[in-house]
PDB file of N, CA and C in Angstrom:
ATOM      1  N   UNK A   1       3.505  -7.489  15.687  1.00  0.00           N
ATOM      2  CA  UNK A   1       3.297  -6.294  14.899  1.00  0.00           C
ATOM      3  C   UNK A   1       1.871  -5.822  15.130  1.00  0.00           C
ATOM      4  N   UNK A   2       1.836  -4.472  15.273  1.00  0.00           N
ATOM      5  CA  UNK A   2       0.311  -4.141  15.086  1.00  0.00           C
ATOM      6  C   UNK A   2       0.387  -2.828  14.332  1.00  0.00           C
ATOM      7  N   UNK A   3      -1.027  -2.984  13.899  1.00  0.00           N
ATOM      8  CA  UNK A   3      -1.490  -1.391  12.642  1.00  0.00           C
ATOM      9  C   UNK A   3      -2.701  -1.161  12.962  1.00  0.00           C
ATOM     10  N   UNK A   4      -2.330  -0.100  13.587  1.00  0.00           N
ATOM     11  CA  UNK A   4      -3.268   0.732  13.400  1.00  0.00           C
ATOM     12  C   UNK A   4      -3.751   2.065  12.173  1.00  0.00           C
ATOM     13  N   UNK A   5      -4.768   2.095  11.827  1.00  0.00           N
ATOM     14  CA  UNK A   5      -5.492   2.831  10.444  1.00  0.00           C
ATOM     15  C   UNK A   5      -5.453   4.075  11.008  1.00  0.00           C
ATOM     16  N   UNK A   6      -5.348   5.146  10.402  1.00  0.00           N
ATOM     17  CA  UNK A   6      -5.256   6.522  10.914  1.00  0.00           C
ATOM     18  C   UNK A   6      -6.427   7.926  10.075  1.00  0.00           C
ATOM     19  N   UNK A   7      -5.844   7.370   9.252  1.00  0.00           N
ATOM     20  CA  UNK A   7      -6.907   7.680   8.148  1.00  0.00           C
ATOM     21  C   UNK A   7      -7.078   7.593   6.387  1.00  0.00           C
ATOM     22  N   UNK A   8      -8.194   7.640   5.884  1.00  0.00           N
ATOM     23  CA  UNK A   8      -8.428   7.347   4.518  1.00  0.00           C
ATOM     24  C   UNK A   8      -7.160   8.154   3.944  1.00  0.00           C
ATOM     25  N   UNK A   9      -6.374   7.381   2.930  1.00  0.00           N
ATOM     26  CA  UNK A   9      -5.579   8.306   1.707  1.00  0.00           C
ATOM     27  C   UNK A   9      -6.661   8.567   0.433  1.00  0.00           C
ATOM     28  N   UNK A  10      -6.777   7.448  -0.221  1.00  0.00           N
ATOM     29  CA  UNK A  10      -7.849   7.087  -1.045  1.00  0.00           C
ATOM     30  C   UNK A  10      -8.484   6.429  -1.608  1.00  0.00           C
ATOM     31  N   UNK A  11      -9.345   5.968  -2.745  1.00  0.00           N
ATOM     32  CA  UNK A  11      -9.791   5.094  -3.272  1.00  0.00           C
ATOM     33  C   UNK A  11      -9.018   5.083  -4.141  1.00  0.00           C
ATOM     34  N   UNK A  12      -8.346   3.829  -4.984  1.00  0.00           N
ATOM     35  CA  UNK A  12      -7.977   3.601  -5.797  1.00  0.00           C
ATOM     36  C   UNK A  12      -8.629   2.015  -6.688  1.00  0.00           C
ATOM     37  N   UNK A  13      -7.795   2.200  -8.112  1.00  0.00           N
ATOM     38  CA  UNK A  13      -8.116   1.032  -8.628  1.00  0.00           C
ATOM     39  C   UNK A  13      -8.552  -0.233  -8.080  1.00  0.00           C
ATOM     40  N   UNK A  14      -7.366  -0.396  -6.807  1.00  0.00           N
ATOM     41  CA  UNK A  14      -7.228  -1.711  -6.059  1.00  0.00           C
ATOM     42  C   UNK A  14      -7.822  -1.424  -4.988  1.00  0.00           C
ATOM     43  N   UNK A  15      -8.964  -1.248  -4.269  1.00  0.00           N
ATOM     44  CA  UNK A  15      -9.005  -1.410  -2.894  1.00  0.00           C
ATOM     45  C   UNK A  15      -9.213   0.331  -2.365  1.00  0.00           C
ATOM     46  N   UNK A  16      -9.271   0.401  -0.941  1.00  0.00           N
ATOM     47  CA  UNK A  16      -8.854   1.933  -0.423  1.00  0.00           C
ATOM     48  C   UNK A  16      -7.470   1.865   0.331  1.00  0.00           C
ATOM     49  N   UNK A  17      -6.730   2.875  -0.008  1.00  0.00           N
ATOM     50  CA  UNK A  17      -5.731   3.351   0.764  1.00  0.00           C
ATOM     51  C   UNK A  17      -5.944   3.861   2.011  1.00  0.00           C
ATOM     52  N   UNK A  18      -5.249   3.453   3.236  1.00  0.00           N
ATOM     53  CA  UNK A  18      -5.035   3.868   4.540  1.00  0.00           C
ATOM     54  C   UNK A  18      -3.953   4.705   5.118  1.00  0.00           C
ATOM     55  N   UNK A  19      -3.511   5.790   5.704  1.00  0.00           N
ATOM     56  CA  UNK A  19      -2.429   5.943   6.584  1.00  0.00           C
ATOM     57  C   UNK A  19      -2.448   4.967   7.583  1.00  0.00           C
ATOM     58  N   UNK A  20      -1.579   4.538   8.417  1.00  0.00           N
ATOM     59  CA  UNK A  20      -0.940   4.173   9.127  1.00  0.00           C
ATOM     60  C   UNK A  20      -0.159   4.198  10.259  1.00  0.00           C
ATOM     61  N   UNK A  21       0.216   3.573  11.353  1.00  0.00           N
ATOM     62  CA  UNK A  21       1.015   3.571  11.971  1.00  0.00           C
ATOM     63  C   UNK A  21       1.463   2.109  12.446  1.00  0.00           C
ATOM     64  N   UNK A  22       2.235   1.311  12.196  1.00  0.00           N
ATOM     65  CA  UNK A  22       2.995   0.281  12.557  1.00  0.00           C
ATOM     66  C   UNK A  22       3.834   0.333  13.565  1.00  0.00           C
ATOM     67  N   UNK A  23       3.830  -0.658  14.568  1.00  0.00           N
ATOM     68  CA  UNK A  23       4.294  -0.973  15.415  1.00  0.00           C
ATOM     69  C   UNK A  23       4.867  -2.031  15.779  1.00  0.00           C
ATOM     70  N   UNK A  24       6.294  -2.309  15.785  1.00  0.00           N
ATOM     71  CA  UNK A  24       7.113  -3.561  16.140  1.00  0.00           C
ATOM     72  C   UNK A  24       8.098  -3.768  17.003  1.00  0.00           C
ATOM     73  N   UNK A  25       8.188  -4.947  17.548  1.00  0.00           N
ATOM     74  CA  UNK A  25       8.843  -5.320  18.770  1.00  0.00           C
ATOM     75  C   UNK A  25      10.280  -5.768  18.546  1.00  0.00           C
ATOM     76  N   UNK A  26      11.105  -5.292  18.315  1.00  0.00           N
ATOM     77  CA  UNK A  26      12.289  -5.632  18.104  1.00  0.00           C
ATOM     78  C   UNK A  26      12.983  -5.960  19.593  1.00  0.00           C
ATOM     79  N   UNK A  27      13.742  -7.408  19.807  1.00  0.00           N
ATOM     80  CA  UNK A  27      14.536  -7.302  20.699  1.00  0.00           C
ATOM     81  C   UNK A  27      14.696  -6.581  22.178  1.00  0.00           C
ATOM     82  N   UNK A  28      12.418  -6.259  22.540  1.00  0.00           N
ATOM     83  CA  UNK A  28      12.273  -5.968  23.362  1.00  0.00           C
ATOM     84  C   UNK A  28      12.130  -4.641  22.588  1.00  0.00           C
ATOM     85  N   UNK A  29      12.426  -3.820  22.519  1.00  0.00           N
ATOM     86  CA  UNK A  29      11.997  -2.293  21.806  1.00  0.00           C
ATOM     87  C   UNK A  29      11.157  -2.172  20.944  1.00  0.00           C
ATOM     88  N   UNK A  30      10.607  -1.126  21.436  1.00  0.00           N
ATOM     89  CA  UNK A  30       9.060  -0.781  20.343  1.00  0.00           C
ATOM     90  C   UNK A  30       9.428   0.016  19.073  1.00  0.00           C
ATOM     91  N   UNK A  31       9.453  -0.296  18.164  1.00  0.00           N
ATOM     92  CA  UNK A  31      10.016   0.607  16.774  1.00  0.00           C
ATOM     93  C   UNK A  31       8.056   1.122  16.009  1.00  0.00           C
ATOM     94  N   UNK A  32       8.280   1.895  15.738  1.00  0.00           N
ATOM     95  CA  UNK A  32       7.380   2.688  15.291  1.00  0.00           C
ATOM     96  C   UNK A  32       7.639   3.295  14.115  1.00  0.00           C
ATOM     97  N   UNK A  33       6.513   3.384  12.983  1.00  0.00           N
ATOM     98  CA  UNK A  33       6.627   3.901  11.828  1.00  0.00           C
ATOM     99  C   UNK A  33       5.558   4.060  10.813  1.00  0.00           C
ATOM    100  N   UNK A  34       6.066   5.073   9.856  1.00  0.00           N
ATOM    101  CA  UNK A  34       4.328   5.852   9.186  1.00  0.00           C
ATOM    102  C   UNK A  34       4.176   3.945   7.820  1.00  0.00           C
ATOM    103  N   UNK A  35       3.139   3.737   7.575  1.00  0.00           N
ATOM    104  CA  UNK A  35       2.546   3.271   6.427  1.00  0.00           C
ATOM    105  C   UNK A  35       1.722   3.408   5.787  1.00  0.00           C
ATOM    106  N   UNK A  36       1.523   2.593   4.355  1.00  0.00           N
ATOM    107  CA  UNK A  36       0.438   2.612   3.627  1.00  0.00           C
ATOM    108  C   UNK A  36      -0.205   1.414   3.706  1.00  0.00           C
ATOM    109  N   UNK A  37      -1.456   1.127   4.045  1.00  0.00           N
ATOM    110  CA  UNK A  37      -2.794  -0.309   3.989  1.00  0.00           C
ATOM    111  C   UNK A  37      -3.277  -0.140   3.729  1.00  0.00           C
ATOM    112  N   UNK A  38      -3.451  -1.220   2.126  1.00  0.00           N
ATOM    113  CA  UNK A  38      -4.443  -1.118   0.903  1.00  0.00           C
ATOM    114  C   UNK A  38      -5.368  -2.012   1.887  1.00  0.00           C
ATOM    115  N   UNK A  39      -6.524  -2.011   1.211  1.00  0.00           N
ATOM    116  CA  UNK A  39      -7.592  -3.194   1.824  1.00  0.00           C
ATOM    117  C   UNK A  39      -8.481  -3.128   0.505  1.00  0.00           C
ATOM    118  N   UNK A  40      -8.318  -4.398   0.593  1.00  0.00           N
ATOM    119  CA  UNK A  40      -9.724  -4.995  -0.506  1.00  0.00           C
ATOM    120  C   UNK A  40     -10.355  -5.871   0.091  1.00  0.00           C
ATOM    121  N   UNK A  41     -11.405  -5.682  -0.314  1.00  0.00           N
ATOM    122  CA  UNK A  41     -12.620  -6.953   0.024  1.00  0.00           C
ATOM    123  C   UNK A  41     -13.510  -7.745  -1.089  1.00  0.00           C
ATOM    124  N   UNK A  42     -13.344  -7.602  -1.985  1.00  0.00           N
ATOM    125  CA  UNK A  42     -13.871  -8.275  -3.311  1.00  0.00           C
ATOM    126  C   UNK A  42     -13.243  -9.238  -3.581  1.00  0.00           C
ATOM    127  N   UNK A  43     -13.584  -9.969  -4.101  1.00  0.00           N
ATOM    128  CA  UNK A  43     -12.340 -11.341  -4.642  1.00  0.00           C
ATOM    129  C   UNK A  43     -11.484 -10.526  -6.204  1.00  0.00           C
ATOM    130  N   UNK A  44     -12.026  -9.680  -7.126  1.00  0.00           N
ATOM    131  CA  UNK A  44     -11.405  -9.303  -7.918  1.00  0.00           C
ATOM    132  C   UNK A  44     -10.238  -8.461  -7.087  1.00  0.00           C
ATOM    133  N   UNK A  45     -10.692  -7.867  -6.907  1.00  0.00           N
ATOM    134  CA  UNK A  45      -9.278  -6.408  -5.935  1.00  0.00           C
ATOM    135  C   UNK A  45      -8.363  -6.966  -5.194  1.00  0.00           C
ATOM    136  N   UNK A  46      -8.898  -8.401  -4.596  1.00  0.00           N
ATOM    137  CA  UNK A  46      -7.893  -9.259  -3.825  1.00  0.00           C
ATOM    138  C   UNK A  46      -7.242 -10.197  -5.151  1.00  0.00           C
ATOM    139  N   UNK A  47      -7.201 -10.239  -6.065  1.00  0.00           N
ATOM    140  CA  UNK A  47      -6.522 -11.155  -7.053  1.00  0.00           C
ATOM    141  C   UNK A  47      -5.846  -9.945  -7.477  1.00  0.00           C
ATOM    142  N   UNK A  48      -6.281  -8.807  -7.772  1.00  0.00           N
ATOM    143  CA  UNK A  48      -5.472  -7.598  -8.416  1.00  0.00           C
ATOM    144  C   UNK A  48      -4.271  -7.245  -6.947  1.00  0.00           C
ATOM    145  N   UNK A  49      -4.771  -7.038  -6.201  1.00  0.00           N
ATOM    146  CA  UNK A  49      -3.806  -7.085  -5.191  1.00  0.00           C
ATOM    147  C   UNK A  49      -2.702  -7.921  -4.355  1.00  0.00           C
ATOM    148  N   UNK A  50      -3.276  -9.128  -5.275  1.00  0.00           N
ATOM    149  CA  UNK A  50      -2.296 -10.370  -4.310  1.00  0.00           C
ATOM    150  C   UNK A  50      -1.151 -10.230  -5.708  1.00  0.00           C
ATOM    151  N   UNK A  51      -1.477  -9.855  -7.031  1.00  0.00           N
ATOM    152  CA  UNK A  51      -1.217  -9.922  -8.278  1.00  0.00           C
ATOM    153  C   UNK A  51      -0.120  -8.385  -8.050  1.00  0.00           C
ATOM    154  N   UNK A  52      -0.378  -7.258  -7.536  1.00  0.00           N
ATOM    155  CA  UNK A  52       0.569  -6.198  -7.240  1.00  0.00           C
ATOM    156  C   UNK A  52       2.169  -6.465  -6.531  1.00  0.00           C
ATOM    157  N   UNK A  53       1.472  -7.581  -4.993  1.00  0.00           N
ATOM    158  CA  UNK A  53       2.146  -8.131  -4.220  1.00  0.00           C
ATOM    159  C   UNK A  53       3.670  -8.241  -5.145  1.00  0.00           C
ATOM    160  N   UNK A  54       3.042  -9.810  -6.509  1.00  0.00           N
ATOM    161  CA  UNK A  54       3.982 -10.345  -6.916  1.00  0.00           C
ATOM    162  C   UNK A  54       5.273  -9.368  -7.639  1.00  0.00           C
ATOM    163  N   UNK A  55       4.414  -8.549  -8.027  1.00  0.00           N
ATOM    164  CA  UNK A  55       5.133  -7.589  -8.888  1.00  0.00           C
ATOM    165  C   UNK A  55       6.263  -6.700  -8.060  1.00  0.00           C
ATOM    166  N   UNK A  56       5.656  -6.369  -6.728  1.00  0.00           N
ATOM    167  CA  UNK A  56       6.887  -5.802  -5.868  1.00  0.00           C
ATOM    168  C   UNK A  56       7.924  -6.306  -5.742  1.00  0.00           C
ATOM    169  N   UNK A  57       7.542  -8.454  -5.032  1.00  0.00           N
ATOM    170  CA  UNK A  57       8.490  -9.047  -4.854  1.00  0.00           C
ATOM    171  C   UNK A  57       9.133  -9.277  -6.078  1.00  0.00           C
ATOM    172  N   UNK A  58       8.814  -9.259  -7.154  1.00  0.00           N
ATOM    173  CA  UNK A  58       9.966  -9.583  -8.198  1.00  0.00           C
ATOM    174  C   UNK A  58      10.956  -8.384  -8.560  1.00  0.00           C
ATOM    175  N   UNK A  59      10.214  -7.237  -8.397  1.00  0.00           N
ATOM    176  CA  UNK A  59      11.201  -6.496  -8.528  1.00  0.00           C
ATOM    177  C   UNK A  59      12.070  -5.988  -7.325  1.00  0.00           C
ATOM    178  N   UNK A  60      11.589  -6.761  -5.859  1.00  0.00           N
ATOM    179  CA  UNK A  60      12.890  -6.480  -4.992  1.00  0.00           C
ATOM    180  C   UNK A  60      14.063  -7.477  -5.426  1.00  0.00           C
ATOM    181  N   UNK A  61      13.427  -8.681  -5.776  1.00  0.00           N
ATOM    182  CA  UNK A  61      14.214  -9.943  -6.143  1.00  0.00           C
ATOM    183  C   UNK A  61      15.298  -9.237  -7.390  1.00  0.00           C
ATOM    184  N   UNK A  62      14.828  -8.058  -8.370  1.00  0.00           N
ATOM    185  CA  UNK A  62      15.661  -7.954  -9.230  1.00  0.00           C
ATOM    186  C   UNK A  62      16.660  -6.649  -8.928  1.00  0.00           C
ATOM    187  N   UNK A  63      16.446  -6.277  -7.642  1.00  0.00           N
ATOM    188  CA  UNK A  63      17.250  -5.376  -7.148  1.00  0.00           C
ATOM    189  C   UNK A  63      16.988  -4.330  -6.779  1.00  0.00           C
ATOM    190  N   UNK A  64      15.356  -3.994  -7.616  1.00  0.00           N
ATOM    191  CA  UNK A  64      14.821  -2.342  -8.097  1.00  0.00           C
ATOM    192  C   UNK A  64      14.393  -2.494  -6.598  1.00  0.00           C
ATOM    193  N   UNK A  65      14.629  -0.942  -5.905  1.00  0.00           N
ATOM    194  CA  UNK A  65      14.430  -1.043  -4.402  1.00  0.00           C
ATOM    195  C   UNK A  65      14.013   0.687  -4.129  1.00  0.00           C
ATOM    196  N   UNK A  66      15.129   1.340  -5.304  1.00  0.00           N
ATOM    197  CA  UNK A  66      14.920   2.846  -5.255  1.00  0.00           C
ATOM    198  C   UNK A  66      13.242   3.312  -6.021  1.00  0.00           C
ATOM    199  N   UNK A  67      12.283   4.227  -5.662  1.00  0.00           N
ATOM    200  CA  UNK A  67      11.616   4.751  -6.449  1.00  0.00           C
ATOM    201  C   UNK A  67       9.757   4.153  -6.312  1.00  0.00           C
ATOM    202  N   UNK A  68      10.124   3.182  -5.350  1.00  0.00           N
ATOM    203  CA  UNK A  68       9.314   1.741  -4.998  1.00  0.00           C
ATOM    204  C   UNK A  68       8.542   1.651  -3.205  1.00  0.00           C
ATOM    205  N   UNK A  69       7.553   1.528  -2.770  1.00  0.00           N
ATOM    206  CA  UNK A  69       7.841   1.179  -1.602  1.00  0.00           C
ATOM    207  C   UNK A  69       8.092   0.158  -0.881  1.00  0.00           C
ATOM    208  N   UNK A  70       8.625   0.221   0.345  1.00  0.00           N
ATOM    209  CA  UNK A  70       8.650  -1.318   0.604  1.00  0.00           C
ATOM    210  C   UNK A  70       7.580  -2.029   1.260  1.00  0.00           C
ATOM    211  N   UNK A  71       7.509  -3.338   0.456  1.00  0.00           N
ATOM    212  CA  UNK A  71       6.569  -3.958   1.168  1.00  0.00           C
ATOM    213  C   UNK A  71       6.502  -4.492   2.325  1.00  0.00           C
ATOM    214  N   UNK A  72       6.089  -4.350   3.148  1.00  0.00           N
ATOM    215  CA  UNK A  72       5.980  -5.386   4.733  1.00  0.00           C
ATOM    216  C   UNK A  72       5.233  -6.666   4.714  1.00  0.00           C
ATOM    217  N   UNK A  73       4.144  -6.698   3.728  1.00  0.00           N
ATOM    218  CA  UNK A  73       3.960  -7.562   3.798  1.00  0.00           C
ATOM    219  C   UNK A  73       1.760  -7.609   3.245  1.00  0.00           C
ATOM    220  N   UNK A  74       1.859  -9.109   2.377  1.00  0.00           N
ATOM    221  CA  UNK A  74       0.202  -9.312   1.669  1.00  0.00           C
ATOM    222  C   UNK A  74      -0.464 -10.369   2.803  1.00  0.00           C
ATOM    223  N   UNK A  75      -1.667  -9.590   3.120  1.00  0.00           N
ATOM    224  CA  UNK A  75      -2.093 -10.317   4.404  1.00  0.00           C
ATOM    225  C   UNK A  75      -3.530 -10.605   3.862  1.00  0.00           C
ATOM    226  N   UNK A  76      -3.858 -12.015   4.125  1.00  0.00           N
ATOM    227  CA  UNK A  76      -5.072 -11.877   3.793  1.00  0.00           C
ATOM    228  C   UNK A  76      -6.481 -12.832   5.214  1.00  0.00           C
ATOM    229  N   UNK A  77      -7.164 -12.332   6.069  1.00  0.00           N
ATOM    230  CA  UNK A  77      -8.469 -12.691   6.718  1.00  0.00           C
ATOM    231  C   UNK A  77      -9.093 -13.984   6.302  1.00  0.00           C
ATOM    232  N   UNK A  78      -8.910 -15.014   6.666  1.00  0.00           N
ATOM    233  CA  UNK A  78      -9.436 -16.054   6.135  1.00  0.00           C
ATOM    234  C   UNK A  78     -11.183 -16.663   6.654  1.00  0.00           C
ATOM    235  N   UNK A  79     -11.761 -15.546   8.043  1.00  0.00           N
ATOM    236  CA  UNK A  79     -13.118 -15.537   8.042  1.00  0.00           C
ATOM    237  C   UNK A  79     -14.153 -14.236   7.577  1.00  0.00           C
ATOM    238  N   UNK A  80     -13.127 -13.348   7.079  1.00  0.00           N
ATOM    239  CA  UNK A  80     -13.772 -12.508   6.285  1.00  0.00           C
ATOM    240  C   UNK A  80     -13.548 -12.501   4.749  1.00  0.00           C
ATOM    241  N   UNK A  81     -12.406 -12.960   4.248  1.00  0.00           N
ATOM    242  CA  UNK A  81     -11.995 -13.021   3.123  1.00  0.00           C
ATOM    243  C   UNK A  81     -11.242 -11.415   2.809  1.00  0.00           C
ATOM    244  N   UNK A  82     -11.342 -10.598   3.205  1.00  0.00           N
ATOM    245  CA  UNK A  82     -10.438  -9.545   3.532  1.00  0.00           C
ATOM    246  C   UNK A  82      -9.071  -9.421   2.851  1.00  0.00           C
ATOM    247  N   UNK A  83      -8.158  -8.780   2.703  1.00  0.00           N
ATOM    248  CA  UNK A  83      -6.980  -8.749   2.131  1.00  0.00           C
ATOM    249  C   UNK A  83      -6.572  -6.856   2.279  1.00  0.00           C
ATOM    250  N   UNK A  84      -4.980  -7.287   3.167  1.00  0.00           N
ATOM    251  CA  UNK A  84      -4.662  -5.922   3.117  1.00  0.00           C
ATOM    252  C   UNK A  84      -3.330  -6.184   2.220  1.00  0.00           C
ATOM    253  N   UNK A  85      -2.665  -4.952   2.005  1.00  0.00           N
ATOM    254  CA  UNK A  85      -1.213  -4.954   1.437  1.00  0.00           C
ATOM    255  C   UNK A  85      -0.053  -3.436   2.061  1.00  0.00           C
ATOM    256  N   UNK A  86       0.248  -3.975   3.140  1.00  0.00           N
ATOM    257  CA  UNK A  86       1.332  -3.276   4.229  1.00  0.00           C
ATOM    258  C   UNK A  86       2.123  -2.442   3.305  1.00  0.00           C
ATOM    259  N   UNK A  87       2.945  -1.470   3.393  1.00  0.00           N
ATOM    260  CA  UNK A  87       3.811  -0.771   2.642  1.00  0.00           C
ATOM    261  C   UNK A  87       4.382   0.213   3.389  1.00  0.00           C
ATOM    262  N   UNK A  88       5.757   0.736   3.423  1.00  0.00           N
ATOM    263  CA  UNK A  88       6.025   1.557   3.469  1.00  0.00           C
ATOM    264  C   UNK A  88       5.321   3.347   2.998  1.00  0.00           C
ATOM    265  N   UNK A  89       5.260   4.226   3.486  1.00  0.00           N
ATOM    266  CA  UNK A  89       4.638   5.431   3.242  1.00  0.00           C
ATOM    267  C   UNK A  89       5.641   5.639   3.058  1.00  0.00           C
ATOM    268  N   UNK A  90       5.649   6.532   1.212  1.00  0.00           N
ATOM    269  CA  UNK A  90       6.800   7.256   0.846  1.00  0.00           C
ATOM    270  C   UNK A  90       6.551   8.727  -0.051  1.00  0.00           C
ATOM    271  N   UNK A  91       5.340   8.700   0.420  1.00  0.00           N
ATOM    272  CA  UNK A  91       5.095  10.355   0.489  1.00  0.00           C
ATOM    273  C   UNK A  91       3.731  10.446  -0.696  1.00  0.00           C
ATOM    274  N   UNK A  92       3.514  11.667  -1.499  1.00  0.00           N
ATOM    275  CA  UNK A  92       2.225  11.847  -1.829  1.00  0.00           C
ATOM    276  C   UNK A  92       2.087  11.297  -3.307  1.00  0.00           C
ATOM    277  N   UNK A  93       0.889  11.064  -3.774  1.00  0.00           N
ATOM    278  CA  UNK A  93       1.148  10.647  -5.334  1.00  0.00           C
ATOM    279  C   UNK A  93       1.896  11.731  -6.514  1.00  0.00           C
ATOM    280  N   UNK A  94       2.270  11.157  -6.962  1.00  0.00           N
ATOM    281  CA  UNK A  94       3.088  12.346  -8.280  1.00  0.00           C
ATOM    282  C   UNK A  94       2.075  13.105  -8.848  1.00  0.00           C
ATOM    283  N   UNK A  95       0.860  12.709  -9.086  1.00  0.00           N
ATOM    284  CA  UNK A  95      -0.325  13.394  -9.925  1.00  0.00           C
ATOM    285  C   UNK A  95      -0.626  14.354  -8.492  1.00  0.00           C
ATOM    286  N   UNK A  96      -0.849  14.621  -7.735  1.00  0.00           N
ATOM    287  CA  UNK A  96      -0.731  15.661  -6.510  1.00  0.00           C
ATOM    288  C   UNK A  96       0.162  16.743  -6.607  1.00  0.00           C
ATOM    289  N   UNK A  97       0.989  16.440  -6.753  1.00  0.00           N
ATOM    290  CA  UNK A  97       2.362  16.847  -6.803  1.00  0.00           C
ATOM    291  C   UNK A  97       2.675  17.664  -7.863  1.00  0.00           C
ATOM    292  N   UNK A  98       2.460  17.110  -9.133  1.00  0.00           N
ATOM    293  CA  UNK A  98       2.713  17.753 -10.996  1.00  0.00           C
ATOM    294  C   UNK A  98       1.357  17.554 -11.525  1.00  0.00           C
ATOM    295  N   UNK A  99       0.235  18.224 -10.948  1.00  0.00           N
ATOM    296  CA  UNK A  99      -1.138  18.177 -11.839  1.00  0.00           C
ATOM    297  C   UNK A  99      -1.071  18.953 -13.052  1.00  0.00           C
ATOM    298  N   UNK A 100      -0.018  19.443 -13.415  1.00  0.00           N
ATOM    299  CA  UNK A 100       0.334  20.087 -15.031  1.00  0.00           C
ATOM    300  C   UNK A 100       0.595  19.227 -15.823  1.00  0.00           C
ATOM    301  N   UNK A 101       1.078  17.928 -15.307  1.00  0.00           N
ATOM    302  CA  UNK A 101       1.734  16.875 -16.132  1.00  0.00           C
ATOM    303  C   UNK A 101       0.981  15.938 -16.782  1.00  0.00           C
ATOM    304  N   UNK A 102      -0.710  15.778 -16.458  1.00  0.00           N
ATOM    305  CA  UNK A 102      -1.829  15.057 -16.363  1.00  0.00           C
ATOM    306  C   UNK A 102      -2.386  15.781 -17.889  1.00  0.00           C
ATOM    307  N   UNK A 103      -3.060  14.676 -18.504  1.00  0.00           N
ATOM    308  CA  UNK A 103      -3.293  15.082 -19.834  1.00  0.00           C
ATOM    309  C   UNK A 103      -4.749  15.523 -19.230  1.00  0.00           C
ATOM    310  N   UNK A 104      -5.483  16.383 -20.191  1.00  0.00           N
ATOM    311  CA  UNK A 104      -6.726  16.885 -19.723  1.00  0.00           C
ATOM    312  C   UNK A 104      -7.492  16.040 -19.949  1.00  0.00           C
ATOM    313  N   UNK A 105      -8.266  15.881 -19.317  1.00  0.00           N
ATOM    314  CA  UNK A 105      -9.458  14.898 -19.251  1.00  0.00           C
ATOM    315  C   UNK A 105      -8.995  13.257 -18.858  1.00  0.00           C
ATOM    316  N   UNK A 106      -8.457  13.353 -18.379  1.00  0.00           N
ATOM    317  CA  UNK A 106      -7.723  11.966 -17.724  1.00  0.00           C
ATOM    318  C   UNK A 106      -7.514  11.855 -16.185  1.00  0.00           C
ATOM    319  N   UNK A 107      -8.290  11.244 -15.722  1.00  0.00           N
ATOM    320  CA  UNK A 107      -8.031  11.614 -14.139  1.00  0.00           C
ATOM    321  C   UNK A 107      -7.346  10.391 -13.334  1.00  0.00           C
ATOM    322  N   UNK A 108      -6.458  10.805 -12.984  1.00  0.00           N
ATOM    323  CA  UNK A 108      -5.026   9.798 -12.383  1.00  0.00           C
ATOM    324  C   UNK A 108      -5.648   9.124 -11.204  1.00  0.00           C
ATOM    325  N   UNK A 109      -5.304   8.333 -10.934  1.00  0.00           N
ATOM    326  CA  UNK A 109      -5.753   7.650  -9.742  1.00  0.00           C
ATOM    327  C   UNK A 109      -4.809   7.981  -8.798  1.00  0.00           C
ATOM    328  N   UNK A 110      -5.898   8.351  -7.375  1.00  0.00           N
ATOM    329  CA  UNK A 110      -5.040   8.983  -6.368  1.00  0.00           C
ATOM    330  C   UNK A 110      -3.956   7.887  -5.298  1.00  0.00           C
ATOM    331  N   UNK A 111      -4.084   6.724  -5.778  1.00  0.00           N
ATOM    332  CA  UNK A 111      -3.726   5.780  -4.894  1.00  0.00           C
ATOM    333  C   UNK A 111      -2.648   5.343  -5.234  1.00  0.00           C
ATOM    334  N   UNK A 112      -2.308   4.968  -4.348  1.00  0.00           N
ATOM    335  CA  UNK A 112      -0.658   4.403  -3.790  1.00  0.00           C
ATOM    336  C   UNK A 112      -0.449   3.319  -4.619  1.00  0.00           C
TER     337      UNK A 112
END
């Protein structure tokens, strides 16, 4: 597999958001596709993020699959201490989208 970063989405709570492009070798064929790569580098953002991880997998484990992205996968650099979190790209944040819906003076976090 390889990923390449394409460009900043945003800063969020956890880390910064990346676009993407993933690349995998299936059975000799190159499959290609858009993603999202969080990256943290703090030890807090990497506990909040290894801590997101769990929350995906339990809720693929409980079926919830619609509404969600999918994860590819929590990777973490063991001579940088680094930590990304792979995802499916499934389009823009809702607060983008319905900024009428946002209470005033509350500013949504732009991240994935």
């Amino acid at each position: 597999m390889s990923v390449v970063l394409t460009s900043k989405l945003a800063t969020g709570a956890i880390g910064d958001a990346h676009y993407a492009q993933i690349e995998l070798l299936i059975n000799g064929c190159a499959r290609r596709t858009s993603a999202v790569v969080k990256l943290a580098l703090q030890k807090q953002e990497i506990d909040y993020m290894r801590h997101e991880f769990t929350i995906y997998q339990h809720l693929y484990k409980c079926g919830v699959t619609k509404g969600i992205p999918s994860v590819l996968g929590f990777f973490e650099d063991i001579e940088s201490g680094a930590a990304a979190l792979i995802m499916s790209y499934v389009g823009k944040s809702i607060c983008t989208l319905r900024p009428r819906y946002t209470s005033p003076g509350v500013k949504a976090p732009e991240a994935i």
